[in-house]
Protein backbone atom coordinates (compact mmCIF):
# COMPACT_ATOMS: atom_id res chain seq x y z
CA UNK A 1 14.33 -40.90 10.48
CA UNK A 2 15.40 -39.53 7.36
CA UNK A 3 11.72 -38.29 6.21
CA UNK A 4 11.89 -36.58 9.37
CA UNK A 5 15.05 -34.84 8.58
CA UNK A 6 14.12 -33.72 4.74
CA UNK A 7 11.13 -32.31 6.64
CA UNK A 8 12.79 -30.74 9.32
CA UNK A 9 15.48 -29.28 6.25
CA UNK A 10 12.98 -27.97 3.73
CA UNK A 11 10.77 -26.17 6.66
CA UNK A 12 14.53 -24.58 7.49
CA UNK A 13 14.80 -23.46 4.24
CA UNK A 14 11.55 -22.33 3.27
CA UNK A 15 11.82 -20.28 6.92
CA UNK A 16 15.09 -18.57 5.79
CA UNK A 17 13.93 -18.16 2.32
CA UNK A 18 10.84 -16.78 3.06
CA UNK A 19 12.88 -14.31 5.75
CA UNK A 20 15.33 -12.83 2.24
CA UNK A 21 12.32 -11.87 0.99
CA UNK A 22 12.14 -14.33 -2.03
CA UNK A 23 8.69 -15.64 -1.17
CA UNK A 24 7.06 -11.80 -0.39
CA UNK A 25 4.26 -10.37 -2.27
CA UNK A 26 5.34 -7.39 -4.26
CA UNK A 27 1.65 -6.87 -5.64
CA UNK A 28 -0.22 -4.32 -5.11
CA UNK A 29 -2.16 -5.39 -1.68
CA UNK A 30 1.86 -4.81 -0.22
CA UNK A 31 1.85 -1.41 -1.56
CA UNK A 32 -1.61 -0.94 -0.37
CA UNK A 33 -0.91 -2.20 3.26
CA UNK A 34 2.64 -0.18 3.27
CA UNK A 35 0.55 3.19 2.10
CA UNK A 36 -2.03 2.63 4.53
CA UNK A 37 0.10 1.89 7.70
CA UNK A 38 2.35 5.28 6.53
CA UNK A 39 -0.81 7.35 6.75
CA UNK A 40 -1.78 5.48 10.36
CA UNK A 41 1.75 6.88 11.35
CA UNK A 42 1.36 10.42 9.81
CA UNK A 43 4.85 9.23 7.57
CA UNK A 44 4.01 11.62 4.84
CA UNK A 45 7.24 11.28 2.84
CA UNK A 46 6.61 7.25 3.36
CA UNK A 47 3.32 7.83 1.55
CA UNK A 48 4.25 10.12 -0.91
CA UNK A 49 7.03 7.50 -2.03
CA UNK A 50 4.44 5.19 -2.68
CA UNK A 51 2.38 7.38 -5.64
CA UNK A 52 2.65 7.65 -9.10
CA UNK A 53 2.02 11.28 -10.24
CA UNK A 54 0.61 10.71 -13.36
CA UNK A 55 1.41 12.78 -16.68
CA UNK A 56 -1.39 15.29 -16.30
CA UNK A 57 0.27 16.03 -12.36
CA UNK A 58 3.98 16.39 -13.61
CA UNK A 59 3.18 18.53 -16.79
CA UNK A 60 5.82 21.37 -16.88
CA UNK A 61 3.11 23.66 -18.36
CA UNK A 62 1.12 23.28 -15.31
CA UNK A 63 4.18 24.03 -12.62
CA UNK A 64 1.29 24.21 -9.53
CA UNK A 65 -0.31 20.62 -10.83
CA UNK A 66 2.05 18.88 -8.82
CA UNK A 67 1.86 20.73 -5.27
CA UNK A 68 -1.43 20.85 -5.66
CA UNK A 69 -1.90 17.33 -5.73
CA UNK A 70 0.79 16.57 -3.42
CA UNK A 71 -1.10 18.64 -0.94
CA UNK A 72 -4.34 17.09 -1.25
CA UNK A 73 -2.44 13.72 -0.77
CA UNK A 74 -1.29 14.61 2.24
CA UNK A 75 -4.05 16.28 3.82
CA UNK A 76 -5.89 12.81 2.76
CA UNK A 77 -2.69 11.08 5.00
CA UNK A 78 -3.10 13.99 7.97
CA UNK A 79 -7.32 13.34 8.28
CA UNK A 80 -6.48 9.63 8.26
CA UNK A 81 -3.95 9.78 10.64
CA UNK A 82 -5.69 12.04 13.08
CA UNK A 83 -8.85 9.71 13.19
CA UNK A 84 -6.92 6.78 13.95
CA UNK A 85 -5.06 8.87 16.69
CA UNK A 86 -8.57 9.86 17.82
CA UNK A 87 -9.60 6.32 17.72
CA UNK A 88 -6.32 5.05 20.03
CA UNK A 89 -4.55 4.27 16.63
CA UNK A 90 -4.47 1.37 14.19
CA UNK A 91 -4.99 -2.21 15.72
CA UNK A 92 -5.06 -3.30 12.31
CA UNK A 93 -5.74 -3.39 8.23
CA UNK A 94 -6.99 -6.06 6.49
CA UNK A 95 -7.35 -6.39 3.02
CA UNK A 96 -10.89 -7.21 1.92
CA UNK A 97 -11.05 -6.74 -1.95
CA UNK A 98 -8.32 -6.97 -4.54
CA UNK A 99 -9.10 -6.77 -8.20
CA UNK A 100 -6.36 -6.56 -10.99
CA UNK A 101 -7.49 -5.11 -14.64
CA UNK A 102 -5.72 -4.57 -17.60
CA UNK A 103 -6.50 -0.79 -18.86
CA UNK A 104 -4.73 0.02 -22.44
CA UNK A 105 -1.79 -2.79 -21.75
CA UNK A 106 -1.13 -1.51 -18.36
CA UNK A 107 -1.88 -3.40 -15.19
CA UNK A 108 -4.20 -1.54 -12.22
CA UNK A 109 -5.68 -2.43 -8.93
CA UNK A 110 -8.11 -1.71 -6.65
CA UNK A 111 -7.81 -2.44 -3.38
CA UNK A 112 -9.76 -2.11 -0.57
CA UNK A 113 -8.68 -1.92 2.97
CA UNK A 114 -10.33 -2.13 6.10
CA UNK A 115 -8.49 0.40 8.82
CA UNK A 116 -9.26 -1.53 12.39
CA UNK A 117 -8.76 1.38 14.94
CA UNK A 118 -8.56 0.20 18.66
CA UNK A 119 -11.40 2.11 19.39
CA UNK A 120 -14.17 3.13 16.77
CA UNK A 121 -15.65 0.91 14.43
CA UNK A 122 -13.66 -0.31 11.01
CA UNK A 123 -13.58 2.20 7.90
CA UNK A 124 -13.06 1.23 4.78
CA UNK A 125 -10.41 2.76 2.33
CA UNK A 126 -10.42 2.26 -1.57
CA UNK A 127 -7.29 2.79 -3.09
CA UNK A 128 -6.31 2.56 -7.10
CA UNK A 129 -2.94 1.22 -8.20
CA UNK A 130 -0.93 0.66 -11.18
CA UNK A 131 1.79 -0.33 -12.19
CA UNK A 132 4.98 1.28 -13.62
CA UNK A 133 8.21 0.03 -14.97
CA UNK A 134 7.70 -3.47 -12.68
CA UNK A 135 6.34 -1.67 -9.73
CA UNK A 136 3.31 -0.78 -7.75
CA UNK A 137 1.94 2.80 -6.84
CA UNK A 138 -0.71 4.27 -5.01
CA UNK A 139 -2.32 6.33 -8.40
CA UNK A 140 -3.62 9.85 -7.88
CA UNK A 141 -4.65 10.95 -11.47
């Protein structure tokens, strides 16, 4: 009776653990899977939250870097997002390659998602990450 009850007692605490967060990935496939189901929703400023505009992009001497890029970002999000609406939307994402590197001290990713439309067959989408100051972004530069 008792084994039962330590059971039952850590599953109920792993359960409400798990449900503060504590045990959630904050790599970069969660990044990944957030950007990707804000461009299946058209959520462009969800997206945009989720890049790192590199040096080059935010360089005062280059005021029109940044627009620039933002816009090609989100014309990348729009086409996305109007293909899956094409395709009946996003049934699901799955992740099917993630590969960390270490490039000059600072951790990147590559991840690879595969967009499941609910009609249509599955595309793949290849996205680069790193991360700054403890956190993952989508990288553009």
């Amino acid at each position: 009776m008792r084994s039962i009850l330590k059971t039952l007692t850590v599953a109920g605490l792993t359960v409400g653990i798990s449900a503060c967060g504590l045990f959630s990935s904050s790599g970069p496939e969660n990044t990944a899977m957030h950007f990707v189901h804000g461009m299946a929703k058209g959520d462009i400023q969800k997206v945009d939250k989720l890049v790192y505009w590199g040096p080059e992009v935010q360089n005062p001497a280059q005021p029109y870097a940044m627009r620039l890029e933002e816009a090609k970002v989100n014309g990348y999000v729009m086409a996305t997002y109007q293909r899956l609406q094409a395709e009946g939307g996003l049934k699901e994402a799955k992740i099917v390659k993630n590969q960390r590197t270490m490039i000059h001290g600072v951790e990147h990713a590559t991840v690879i998602i595969s967009l499941i439309p609910e009609k249509g067959s599955p595309r793949n989408t290849t996205l680069q990450l790193v991360r700054r100051d403890g956190k993952w972004f989508v990288s553009v530069d």
